[in-house]
Protein backbone atom coordinates (compact mmCIF):
# COMPACT_ATOMS: atom_id res chain seq x y z
CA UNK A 1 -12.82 10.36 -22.91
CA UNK A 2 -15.67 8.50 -23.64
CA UNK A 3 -17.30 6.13 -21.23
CA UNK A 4 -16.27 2.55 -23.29
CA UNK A 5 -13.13 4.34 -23.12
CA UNK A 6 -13.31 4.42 -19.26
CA UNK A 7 -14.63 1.10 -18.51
CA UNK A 8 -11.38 -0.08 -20.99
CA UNK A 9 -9.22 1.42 -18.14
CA UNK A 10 -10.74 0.38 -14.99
CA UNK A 11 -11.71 -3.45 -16.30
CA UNK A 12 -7.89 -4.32 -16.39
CA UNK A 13 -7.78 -8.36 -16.81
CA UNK A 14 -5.07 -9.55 -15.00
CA UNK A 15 -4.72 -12.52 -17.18
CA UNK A 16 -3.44 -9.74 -19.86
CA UNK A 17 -0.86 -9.05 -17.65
CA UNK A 18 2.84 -10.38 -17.55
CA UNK A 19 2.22 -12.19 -14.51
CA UNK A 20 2.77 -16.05 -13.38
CA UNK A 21 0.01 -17.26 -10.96
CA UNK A 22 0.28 -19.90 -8.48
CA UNK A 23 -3.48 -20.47 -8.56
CA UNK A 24 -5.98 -17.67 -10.02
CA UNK A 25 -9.33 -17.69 -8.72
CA UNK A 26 -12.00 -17.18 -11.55
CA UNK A 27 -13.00 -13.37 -11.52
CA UNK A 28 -16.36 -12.42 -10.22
CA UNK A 29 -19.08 -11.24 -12.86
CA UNK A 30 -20.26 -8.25 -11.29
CA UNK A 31 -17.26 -7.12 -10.12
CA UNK A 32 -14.21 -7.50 -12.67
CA UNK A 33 -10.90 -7.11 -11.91
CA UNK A 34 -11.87 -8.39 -8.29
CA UNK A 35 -11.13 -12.01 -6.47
CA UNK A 36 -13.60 -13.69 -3.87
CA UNK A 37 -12.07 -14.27 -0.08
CA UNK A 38 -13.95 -16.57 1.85
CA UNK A 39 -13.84 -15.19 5.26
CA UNK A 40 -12.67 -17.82 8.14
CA UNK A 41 -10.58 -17.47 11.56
CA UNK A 42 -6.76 -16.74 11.31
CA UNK A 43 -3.64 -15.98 13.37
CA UNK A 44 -3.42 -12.58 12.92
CA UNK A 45 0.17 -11.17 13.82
CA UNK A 46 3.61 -12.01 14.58
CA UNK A 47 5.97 -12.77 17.14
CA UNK A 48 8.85 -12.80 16.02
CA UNK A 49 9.57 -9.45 14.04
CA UNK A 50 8.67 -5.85 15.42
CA UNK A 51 6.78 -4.96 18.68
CA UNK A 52 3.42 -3.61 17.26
CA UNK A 53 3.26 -6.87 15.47
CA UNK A 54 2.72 -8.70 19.34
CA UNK A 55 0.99 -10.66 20.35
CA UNK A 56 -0.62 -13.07 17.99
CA UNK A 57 -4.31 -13.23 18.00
CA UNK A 58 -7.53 -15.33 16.44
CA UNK A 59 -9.45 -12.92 14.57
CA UNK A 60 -12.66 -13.80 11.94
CA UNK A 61 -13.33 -12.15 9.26
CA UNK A 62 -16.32 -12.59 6.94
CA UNK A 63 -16.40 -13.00 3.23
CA UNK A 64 -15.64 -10.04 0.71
CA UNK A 65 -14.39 -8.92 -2.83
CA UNK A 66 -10.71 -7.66 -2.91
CA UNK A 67 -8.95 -5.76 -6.25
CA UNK A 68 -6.91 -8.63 -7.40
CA UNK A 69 -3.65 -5.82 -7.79
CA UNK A 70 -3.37 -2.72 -6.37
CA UNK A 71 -5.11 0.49 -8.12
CA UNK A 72 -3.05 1.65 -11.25
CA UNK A 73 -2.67 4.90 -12.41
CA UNK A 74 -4.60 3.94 -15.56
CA UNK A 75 -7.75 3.32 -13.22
CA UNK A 76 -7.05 6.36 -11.27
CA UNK A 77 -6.81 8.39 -14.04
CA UNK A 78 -10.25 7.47 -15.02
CA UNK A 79 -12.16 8.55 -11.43
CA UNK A 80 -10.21 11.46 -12.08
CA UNK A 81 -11.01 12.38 -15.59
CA UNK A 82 -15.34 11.58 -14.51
CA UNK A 83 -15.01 13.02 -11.28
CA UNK A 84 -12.22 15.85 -11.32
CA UNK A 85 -10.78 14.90 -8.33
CA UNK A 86 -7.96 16.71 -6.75
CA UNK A 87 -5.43 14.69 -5.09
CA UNK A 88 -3.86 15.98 -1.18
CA UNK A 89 -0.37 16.02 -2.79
CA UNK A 90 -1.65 18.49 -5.59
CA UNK A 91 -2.96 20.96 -2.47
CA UNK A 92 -1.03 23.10 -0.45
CA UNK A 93 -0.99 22.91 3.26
CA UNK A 94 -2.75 25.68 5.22
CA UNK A 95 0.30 26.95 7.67
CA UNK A 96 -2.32 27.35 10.24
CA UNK A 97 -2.46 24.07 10.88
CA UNK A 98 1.35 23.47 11.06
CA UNK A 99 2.97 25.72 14.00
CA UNK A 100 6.04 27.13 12.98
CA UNK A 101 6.27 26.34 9.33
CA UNK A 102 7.23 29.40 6.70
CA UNK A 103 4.38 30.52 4.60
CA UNK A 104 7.16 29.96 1.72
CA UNK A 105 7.11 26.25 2.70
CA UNK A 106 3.13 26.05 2.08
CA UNK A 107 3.64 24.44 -1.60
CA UNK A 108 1.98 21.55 -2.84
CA UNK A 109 4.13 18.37 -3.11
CA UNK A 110 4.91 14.64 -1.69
CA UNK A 111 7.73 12.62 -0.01
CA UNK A 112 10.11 10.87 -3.06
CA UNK A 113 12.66 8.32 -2.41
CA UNK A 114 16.32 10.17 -3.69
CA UNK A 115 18.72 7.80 -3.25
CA UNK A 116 21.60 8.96 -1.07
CA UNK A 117 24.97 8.92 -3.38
CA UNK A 118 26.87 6.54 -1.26
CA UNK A 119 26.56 4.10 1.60
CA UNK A 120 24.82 5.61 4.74
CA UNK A 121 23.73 4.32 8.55
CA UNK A 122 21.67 1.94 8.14
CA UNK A 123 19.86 1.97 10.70
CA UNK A 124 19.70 5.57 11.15
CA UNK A 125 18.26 8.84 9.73
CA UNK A 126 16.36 8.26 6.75
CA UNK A 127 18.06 10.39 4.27
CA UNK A 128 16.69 9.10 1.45
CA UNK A 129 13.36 11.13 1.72
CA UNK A 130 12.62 14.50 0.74
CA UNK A 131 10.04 16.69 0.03
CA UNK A 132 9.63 17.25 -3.76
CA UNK A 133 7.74 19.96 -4.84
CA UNK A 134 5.18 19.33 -7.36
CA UNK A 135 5.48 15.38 -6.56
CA UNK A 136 1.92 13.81 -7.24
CA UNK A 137 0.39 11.10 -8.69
CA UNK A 138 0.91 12.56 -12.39
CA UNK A 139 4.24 13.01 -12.07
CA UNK A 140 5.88 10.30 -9.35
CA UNK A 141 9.35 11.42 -9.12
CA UNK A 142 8.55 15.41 -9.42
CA UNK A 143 8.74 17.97 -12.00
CA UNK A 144 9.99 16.44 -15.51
CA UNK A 145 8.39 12.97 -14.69
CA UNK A 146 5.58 11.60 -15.96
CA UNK A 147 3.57 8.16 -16.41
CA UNK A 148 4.98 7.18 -19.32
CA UNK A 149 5.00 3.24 -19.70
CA UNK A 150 3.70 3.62 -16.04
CA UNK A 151 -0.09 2.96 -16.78
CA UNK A 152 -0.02 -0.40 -15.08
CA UNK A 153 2.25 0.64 -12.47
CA UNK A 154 0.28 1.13 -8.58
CA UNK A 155 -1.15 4.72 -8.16
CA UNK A 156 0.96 7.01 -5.51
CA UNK A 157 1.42 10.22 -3.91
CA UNK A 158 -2.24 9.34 -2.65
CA UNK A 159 -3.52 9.82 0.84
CA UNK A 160 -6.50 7.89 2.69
CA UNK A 161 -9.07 10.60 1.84
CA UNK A 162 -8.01 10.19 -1.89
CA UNK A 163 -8.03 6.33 -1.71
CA UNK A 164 -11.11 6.78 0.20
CA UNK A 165 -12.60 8.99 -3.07
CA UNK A 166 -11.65 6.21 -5.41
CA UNK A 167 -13.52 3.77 -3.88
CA UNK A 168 -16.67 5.52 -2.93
CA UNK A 169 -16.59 5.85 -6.46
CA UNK A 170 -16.32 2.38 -7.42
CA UNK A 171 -18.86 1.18 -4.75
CA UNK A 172 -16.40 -0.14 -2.99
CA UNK A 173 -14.39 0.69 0.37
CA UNK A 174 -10.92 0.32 2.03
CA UNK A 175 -9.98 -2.95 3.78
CA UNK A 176 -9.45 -3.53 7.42
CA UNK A 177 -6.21 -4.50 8.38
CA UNK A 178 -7.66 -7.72 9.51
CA UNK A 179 -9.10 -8.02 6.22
CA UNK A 180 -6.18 -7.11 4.50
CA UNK A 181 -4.06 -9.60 6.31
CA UNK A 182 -5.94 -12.66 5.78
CA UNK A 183 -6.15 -11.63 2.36
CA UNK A 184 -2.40 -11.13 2.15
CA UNK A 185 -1.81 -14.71 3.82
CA UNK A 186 -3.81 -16.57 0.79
CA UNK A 187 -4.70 -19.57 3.04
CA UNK A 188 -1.18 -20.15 4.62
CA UNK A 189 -2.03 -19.34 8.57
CA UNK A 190 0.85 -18.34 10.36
CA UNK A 191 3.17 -18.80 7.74
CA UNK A 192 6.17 -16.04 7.78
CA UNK A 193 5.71 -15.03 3.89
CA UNK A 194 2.40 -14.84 1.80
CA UNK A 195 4.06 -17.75 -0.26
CA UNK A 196 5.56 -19.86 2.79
CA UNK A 197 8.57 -19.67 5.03
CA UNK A 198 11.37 -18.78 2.54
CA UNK A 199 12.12 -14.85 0.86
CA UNK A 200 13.11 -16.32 -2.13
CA UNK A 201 12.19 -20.23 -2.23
CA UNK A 202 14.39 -22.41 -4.73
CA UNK A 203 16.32 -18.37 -5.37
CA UNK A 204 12.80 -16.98 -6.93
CA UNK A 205 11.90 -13.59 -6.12
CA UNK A 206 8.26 -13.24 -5.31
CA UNK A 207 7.43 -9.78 -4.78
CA UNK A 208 9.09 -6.70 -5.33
CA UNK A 209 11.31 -5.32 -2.67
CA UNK A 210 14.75 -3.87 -3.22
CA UNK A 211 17.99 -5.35 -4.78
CA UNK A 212 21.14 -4.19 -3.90
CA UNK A 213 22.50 -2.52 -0.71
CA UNK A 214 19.63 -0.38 0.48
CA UNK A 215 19.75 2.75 0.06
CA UNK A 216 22.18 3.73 -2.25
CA UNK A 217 22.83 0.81 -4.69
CA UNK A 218 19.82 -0.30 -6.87
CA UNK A 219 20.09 -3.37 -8.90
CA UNK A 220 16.98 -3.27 -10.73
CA UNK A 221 16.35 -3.46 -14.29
CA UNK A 222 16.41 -0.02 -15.99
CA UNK A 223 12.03 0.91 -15.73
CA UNK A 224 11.85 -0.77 -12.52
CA UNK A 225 14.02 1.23 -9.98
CA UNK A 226 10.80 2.16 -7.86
CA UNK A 227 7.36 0.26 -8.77
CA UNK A 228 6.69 -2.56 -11.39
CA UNK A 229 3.78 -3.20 -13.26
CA UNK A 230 0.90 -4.76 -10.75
CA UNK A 231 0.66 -8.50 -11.60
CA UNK A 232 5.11 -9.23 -12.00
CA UNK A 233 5.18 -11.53 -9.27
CA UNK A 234 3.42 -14.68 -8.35
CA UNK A 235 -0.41 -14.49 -7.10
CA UNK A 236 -1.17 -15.79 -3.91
CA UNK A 237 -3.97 -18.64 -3.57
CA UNK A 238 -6.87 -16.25 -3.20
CA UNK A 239 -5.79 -14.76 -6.47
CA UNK A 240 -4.28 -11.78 -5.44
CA UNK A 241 -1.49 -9.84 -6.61
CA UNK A 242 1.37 -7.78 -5.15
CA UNK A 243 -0.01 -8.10 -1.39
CA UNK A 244 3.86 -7.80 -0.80
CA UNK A 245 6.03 -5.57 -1.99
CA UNK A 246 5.77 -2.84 -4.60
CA UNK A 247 3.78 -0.13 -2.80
CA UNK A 248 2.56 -0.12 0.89
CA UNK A 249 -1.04 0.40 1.10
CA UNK A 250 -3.66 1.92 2.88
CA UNK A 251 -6.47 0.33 5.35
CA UNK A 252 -9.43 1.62 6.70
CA UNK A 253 -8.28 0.93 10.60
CA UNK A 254 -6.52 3.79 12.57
CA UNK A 255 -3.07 2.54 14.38
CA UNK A 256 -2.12 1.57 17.08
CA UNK A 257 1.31 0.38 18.53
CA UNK A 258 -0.70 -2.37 20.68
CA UNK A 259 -2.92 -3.69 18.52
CA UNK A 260 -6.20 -3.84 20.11
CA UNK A 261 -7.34 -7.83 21.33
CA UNK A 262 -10.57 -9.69 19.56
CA UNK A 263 -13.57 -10.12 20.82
CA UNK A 264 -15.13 -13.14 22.12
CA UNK A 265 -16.20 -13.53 18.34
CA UNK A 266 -12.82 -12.98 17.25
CA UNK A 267 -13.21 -9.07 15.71
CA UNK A 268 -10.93 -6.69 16.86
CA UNK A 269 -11.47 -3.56 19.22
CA UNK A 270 -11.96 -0.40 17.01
CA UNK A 271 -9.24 2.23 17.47
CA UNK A 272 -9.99 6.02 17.09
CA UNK A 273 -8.62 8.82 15.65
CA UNK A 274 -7.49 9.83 19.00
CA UNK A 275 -5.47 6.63 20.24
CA UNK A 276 -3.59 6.86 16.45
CA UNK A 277 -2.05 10.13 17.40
CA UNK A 278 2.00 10.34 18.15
CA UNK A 279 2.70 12.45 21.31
CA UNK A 280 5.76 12.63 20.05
CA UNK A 281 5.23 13.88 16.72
CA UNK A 282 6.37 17.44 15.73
CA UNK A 283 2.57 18.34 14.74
CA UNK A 284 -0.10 19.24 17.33
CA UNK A 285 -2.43 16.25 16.50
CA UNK A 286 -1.95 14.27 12.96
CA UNK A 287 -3.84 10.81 13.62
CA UNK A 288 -2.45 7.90 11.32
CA UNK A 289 -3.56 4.65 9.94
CA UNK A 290 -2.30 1.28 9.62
CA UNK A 291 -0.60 0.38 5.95
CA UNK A 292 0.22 -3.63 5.08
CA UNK A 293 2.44 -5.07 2.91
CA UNK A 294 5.66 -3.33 2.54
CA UNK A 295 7.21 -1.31 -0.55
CA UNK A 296 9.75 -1.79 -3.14
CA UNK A 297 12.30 -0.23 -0.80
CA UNK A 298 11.90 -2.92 2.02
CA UNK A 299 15.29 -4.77 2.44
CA UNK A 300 16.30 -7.71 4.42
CA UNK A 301 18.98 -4.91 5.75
CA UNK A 302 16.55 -2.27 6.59
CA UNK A 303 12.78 -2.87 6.41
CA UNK A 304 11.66 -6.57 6.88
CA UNK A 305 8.23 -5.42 6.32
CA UNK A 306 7.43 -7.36 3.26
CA UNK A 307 5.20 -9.93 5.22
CA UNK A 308 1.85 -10.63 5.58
CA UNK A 309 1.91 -9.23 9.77
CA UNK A 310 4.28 -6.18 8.83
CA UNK A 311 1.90 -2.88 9.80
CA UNK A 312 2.89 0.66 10.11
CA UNK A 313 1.57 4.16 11.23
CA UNK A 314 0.68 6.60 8.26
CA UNK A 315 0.40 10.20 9.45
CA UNK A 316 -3.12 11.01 7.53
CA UNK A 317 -1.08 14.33 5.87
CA UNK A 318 1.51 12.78 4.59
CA UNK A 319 1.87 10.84 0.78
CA UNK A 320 4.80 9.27 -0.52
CA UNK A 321 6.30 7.65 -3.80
CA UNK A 322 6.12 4.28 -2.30
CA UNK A 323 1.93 4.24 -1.08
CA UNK A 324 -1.29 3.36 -2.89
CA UNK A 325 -4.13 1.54 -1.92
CA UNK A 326 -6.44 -1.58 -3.21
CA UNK A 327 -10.76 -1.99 -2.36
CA UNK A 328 -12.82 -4.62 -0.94
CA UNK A 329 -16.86 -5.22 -1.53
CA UNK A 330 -18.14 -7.11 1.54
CA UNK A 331 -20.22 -9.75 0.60
């Protein structure tokens, strides 16, 4: 692969793309493919949804670059092809540092949604994920898949230390979860949606969650049962694509079920590693970070995660068919 070759992959123009914008923000010269965010004070948060949402807070952020979609796989392939990179999900796990698992259980793989055949508790235990072996990015729903008409679908199966790779890569880095927020909310403080107060205004869907009665009955279009192509849905007023829906994605911040209060100046406490961990998790210590935005499986029956507040914990070891990640350059 030759280097024009390369820079043809990673310089994808969303205006190529089969998207409808609200308002696009003219791209930034040195940094294609990327949307400025002029920083500002926000409500970060949400009352009125789940408990590690509480309370609402001010919090500043400053001004920064953010990928206008998420990271494709046609972008990933190319850090991979310079750089040989080997993903988590293409690794093994040491049993050492899992007490109690079989050494016959030490393959390489990632979680993949299987729907369930038929209705199931919802809420209850999530059936719908197993373990695939030989899930990664290449190959998104296991062995005998591949990315096929999937080049500008989001990147998955990646962890933090793989999304972390990419960007070091690009020069760029992950975003905060404040970052990421105010990003998400394109301007509309304390709005419910990124687009307003309505999941569908005038019956127009405007991101990609899930159709149909979660988990078993999928009313996609044949292509688009798990991701679509970055760019299908409406921008929000910064510019950006697909803060909601389609895959979850990763931030730089560690978790934590309270988030921590701003300071006077309106940044928020730094969590550690150490505060992130579950007690009640199965392994000895597995530290997680926050991801935004929600997934293609979020459901107004299940997951009503597909807001611009909506967090959750992400053990560090764990990938999944529904996570990928987008960069920020802070200005």
């Amino acid at each position: 692969m030759s280097r024009d070759d390369i820079e043809g992959i990673i310089d994808i123009d969303v205006s190529d793309l089969n998207i409808h914008a609200m308002q696009v923000v003219p791209p930034i010269d040195d940094h294609p493919g990327m949307r400025l965010v002029r920083g500002g004070g926000f409500a970060m948060g949400s009352d009125d949804f789940y408990a590690d949402e509480k309370p609402v807070r001010r919090v500043t952020v400053g001004d920064f670059l953010m990928d206008a979609t998420p990271v494709t796989n046609a972008q990933f392939a190319a850090f991979v092809a310079v750089t040989g990179h080997v993903t988590q999900a293409e690794i093994a796990p040491d049993p050492r540092d899992y007490p109690g698992m079989h050494p016959d259980d030490a393959v390489a793989g990632s979680i993949v949604f299987v729907p369930p055949p038929g209705p199931v508790q919802v809420p209850g235990p999530p059936v719908w994920w197993q373990f695939v072996h030989g899930a990664d990015w290449r190959r998104p729903q296991g062995p005998g898949s591949d990315l096929t008409g999937l080049e500008d679908h989001p990147v998955v199966h990646v962890g933090v230390e793989d999304a972390q790779a990419y960007a070091a890569w690009a020069g760029k880095v992950l975003p905060t979860e404040a970052e990421w927020e105010y990003a998400a909310r394109g301007g509309l403080d304390g709005a419910t949606y990124a687009w307003g107060e309505d999941l569908e205004p005038d019956g127009q869907p405007m991101a990609k969650i899930w159709a149909g009665d979660f988990p078993h009955r999928n009313l996609a279009p044949p292509g688009l049962e798990h991701t679509a192509p970055v760019g299908s849905y409406p921008a929000n007023d910064h510019g950006l694509f697909d803060m909601i829906g389609n895959v979850w994605e990763w931030t730089a911040d560690w978790y934590a079920a309270t988030p921590p209060a701003a300071s006077c100046c309106g940044t928020p406490a730094k969590v550690s590693a150490e505060d992130s961990v579950d007690a009640a998790s199965p392994t000895p210590w597995t530290p997680r970070r926050v991801i935004k935005g929600g997934s293609h499986l979020c459901a107004p029956s299940y997951c009503q995660r597909y807001r611009p507040a909506a967090r959750f914990a992400q053990p560090i070891d764990t990938t999944t068919s529904h996570l990928g990640f987008r960069c920020v350059v802070r200005l």
